[in-house]
C-alpha atoms as a PDB file:
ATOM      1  CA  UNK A   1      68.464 -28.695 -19.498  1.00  0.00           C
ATOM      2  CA  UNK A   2      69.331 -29.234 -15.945  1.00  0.00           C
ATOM      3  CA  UNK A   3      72.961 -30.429 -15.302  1.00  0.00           C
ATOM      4  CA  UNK A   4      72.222 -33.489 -13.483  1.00  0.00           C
ATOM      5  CA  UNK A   5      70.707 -34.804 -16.324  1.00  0.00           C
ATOM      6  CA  UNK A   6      72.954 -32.899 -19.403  1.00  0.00           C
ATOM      7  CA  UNK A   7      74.639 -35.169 -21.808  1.00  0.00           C
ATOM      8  CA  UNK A   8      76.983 -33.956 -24.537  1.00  0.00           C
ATOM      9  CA  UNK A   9      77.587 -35.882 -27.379  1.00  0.00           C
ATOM     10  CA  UNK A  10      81.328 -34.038 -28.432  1.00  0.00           C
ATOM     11  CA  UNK A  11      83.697 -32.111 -26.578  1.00  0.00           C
ATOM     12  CA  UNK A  12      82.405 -29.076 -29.188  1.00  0.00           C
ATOM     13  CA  UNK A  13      79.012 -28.884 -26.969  1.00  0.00           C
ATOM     14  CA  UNK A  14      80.677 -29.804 -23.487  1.00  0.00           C
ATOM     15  CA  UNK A  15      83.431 -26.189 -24.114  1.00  0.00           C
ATOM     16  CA  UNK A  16      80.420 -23.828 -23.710  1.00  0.00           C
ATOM     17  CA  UNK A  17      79.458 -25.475 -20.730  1.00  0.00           C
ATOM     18  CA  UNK A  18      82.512 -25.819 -19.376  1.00  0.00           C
ATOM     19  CA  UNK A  19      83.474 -22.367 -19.318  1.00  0.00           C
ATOM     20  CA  UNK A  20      79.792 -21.422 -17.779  1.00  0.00           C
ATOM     21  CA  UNK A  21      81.329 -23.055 -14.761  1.00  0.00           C
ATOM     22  CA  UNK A  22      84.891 -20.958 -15.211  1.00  0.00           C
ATOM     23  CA  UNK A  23      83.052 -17.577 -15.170  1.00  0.00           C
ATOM     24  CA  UNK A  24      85.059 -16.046 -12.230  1.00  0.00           C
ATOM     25  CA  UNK A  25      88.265 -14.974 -13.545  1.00  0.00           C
ATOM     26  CA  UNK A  26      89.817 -15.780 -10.092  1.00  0.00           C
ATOM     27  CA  UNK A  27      88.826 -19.412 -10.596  1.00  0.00           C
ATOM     28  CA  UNK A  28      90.254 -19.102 -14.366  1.00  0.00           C
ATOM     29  CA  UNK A  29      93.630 -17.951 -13.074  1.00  0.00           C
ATOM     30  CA  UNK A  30      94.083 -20.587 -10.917  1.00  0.00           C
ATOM     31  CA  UNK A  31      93.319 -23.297 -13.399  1.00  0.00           C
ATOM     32  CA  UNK A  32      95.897 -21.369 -15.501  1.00  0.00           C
ATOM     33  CA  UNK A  33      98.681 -20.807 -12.582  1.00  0.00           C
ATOM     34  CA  UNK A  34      98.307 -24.568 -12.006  1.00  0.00           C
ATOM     35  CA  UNK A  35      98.213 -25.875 -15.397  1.00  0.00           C
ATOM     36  CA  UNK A  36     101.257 -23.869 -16.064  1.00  0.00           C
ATOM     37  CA  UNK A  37     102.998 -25.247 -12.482  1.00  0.00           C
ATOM     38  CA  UNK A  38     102.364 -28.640 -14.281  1.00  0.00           C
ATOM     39  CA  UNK A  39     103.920 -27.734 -17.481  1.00  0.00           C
ATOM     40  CA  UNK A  40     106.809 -26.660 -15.228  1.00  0.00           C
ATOM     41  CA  UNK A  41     106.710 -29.712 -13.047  1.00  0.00           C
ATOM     42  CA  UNK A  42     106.821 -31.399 -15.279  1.00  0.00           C
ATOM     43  CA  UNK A  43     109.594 -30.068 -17.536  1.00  0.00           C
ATOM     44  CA  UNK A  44     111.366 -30.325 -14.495  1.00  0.00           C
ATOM     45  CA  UNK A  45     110.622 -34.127 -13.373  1.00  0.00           C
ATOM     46  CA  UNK A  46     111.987 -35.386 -17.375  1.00  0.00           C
ATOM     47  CA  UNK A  47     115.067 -33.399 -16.908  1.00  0.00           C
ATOM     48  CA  UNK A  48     115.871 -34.271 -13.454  1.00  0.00           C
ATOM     49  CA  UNK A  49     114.468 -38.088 -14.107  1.00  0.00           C
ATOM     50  CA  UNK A  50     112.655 -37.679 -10.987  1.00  0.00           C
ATOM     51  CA  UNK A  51     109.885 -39.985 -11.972  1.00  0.00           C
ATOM     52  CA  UNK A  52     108.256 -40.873  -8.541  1.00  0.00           C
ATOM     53  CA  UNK A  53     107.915 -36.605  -8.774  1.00  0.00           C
ATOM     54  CA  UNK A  54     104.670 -37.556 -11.519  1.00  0.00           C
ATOM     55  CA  UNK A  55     102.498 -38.039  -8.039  1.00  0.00           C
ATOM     56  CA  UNK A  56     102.742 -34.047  -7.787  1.00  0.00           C
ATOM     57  CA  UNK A  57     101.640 -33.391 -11.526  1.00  0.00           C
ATOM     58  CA  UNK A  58      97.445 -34.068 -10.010  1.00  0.00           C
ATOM     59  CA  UNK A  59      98.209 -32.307  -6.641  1.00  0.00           C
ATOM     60  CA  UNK A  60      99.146 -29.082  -8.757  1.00  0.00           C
ATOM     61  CA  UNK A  61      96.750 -29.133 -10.985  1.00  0.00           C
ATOM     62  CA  UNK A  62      93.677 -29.683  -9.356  1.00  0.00           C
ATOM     63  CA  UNK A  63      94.536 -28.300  -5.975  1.00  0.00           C
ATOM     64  CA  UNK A  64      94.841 -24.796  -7.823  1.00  0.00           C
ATOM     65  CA  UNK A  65      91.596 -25.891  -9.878  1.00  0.00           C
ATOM     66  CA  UNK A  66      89.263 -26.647  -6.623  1.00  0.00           C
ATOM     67  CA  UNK A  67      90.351 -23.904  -4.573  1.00  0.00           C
ATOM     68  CA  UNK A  68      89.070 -22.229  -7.543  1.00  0.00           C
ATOM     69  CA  UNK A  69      85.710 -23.676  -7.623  1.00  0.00           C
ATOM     70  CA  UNK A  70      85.328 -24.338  -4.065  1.00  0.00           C
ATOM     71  CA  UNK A  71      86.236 -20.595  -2.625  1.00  0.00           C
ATOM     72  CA  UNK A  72      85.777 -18.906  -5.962  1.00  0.00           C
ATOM     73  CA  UNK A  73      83.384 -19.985  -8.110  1.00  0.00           C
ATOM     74  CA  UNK A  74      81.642 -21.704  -5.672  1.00  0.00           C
ATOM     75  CA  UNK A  75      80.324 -25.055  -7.762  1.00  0.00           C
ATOM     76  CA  UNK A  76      81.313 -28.412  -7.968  1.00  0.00           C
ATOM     77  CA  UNK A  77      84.221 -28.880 -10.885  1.00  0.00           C
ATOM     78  CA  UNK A  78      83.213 -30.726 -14.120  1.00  0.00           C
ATOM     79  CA  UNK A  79      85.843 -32.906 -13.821  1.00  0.00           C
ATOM     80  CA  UNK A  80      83.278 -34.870 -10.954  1.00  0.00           C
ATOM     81  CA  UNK A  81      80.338 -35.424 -13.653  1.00  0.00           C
ATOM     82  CA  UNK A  82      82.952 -35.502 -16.854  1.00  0.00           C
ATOM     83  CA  UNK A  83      86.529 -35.916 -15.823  1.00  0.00           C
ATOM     84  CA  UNK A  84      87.929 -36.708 -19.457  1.00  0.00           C
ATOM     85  CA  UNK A  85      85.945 -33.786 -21.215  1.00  0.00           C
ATOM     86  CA  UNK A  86      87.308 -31.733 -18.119  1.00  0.00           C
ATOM     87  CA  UNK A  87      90.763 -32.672 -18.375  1.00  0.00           C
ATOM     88  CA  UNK A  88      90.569 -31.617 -22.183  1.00  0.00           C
ATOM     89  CA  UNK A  89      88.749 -28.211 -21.132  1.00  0.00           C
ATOM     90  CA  UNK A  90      91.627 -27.561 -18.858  1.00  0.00           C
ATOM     91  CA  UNK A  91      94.058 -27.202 -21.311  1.00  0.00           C
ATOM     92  CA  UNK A  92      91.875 -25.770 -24.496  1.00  0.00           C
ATOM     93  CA  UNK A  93      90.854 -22.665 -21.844  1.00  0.00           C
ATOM     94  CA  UNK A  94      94.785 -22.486 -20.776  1.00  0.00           C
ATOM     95  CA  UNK A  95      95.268 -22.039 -24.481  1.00  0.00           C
ATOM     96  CA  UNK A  96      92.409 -19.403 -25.352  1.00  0.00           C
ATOM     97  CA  UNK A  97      93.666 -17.453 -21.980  1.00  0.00           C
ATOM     98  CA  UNK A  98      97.008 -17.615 -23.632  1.00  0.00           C
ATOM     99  CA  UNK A  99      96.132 -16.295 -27.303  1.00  0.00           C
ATOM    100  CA  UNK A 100      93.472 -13.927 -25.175  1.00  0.00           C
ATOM    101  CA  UNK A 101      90.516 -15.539 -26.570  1.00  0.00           C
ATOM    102  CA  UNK A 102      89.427 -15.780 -22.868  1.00  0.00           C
ATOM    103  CA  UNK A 103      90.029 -12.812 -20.487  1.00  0.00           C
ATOM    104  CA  UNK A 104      92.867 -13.398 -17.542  1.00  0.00           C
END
């Protein structure tokens, strides 16, 4: 199926596409340096009450993310086509890199 055309129909399909575009483990450990910056951030920003601080929580995140796709693995990230199915991806491939489902 080409992907300007691909539809999923559950966040089940979108995962194996998803992590067809997070083949370059580079580009993996930055998503997973910046989602754990966020995590951090924004531990951080609730115990400090440093609300105006939530601006940062995107910067991290997808700064690390597209530097990862731009320089790395060289594509486009998913979140452009499928930002809430992205978002989720994010954070299920954080969790398979942490029980080592997914290689670091």
């Amino acid at each position: 199926m080409d992907n300007k055309t691909e539809s999923f129909a559950s966040f089940s399909e979108f995962y194996p596409y998803y992590l067809s575009e997070h083949a370059n483990q580079t580009c993996r450990r930055l998503h997973f340096v910046g989602s754990s910056l966020v995590i951090l951030t924004l531990a951080w920003i609730i115990l400090n009450s440093a609300w105006s601080a939530l601006i940062l929580l995107p910067l991290i995140g997808y700064g690390f993310a597209w530097v990862g796709h731009f320089f790395f693995e060289k594509n486009k990230p998913a979140t452009f086509k499928y930002p809430l199915y992205s978002f989720i991806g994010d954070w299920v491939m954080f969790k398979d890199i942490l029980i080592k489902r997914i290689p670091w």
